[in-house]
C-alpha atoms as a PDB file:
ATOM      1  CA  UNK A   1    -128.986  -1.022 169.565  1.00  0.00           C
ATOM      2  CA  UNK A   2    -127.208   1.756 167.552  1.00  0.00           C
ATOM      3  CA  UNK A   3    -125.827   1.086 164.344  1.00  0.00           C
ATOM      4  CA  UNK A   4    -122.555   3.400 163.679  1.00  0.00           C
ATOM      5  CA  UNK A   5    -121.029   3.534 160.254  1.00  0.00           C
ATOM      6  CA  UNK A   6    -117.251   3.682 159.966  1.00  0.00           C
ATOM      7  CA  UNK A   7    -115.909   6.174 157.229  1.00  0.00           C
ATOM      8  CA  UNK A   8    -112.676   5.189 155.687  1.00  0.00           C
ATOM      9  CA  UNK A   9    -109.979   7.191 156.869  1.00  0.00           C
ATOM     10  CA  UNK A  10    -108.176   9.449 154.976  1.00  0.00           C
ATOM     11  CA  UNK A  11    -104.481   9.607 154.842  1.00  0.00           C
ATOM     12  CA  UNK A  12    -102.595  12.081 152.830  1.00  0.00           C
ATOM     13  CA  UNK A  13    -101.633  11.642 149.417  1.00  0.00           C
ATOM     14  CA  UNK A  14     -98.354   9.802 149.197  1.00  0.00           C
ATOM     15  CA  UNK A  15     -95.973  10.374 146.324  1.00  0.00           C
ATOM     16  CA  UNK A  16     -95.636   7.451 143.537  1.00  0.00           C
ATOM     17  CA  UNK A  17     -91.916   5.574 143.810  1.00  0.00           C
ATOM     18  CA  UNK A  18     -91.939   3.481 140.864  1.00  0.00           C
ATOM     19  CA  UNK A  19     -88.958   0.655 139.926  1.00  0.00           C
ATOM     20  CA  UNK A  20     -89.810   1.272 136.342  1.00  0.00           C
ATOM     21  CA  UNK A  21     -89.289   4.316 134.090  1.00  0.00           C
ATOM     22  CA  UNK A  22     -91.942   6.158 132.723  1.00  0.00           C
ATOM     23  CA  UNK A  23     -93.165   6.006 129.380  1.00  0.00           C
ATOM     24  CA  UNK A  24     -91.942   9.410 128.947  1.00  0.00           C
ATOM     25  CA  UNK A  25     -88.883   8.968 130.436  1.00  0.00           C
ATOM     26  CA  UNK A  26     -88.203   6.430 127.653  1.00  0.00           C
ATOM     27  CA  UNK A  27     -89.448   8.291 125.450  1.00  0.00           C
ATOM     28  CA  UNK A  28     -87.031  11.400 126.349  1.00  0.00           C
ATOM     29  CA  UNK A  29     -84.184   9.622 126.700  1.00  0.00           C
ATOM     30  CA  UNK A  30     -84.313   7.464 123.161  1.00  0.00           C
ATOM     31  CA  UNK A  31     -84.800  11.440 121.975  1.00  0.00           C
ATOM     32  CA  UNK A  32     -81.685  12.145 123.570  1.00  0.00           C
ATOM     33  CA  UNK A  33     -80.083   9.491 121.606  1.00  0.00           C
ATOM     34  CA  UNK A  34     -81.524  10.095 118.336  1.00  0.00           C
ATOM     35  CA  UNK A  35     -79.922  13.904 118.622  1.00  0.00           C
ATOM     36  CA  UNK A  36     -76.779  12.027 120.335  1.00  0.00           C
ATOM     37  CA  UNK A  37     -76.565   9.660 117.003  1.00  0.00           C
ATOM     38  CA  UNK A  38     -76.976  13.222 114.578  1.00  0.00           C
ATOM     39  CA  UNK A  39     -80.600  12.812 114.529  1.00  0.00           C
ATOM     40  CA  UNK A  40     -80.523   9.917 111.433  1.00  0.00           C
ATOM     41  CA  UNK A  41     -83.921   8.058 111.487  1.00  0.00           C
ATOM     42  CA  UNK A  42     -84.250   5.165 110.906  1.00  0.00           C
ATOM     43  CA  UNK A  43     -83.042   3.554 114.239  1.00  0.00           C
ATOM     44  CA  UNK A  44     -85.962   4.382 116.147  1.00  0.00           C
ATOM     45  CA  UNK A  45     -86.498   0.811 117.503  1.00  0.00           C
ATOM     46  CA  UNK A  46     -82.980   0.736 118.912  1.00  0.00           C
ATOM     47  CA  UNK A  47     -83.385   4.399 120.416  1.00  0.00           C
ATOM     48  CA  UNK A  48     -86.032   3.006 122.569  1.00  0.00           C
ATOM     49  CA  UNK A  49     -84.697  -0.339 123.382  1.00  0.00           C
ATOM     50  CA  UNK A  50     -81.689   1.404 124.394  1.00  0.00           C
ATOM     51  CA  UNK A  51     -82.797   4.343 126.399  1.00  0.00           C
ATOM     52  CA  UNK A  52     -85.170   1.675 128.226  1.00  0.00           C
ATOM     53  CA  UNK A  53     -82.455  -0.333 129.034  1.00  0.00           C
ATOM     54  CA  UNK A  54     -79.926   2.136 130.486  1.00  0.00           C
ATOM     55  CA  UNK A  55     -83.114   3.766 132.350  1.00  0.00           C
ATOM     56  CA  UNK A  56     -83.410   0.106 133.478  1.00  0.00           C
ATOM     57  CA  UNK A  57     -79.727  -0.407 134.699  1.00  0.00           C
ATOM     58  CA  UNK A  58     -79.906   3.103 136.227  1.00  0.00           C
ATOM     59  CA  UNK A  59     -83.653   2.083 138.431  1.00  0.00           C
ATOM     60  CA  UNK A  60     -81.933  -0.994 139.219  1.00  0.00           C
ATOM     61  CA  UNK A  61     -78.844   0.499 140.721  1.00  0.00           C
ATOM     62  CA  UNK A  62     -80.938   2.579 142.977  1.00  0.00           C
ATOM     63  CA  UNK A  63     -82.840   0.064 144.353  1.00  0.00           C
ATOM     64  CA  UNK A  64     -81.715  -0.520 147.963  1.00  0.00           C
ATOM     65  CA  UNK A  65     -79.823   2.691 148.226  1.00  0.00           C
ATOM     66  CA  UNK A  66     -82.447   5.219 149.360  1.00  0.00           C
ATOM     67  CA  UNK A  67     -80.098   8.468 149.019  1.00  0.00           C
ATOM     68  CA  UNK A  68     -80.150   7.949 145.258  1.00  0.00           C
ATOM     69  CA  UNK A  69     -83.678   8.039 144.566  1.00  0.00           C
ATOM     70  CA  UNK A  70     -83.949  11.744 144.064  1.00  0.00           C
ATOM     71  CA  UNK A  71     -80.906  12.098 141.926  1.00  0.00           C
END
């Protein structure tokens, strides 16, 4: 009797869709509102919890409609 080994297949590499923004995404955006805002610190914690919540709103709203996910 002959013992074969299977090797895993390999499939190509498949691009990452995520239903969550990036850290850096955040990060870019609450940027974007910092400059937007006259670039005042202090508000830091706001920046971020805002950018993450329009990136949020703007995931979600893509989510079932497959022609927006590359705009």
């Amino acid at each position: 009797m002959t013992v074969q080994t299977l090797k895993p297949r390999r499939s190509a590499p498949r691009a990452v869709v995520s239903d969550m923004p990036s850290h850096e995404e955040i990060a870019a955006r609450a940027y974007a509102l910092y400059e937007a805002r006259g670039a005042n610190q202090g508000d830091d914690f706001n920046d971020w919890l805002e950018a993450e919540h329009e990136l949020l709103q703007e995931y979600s709203a893509r989510v079932g409609d497959p022609s927006r996910a590359d705009n």
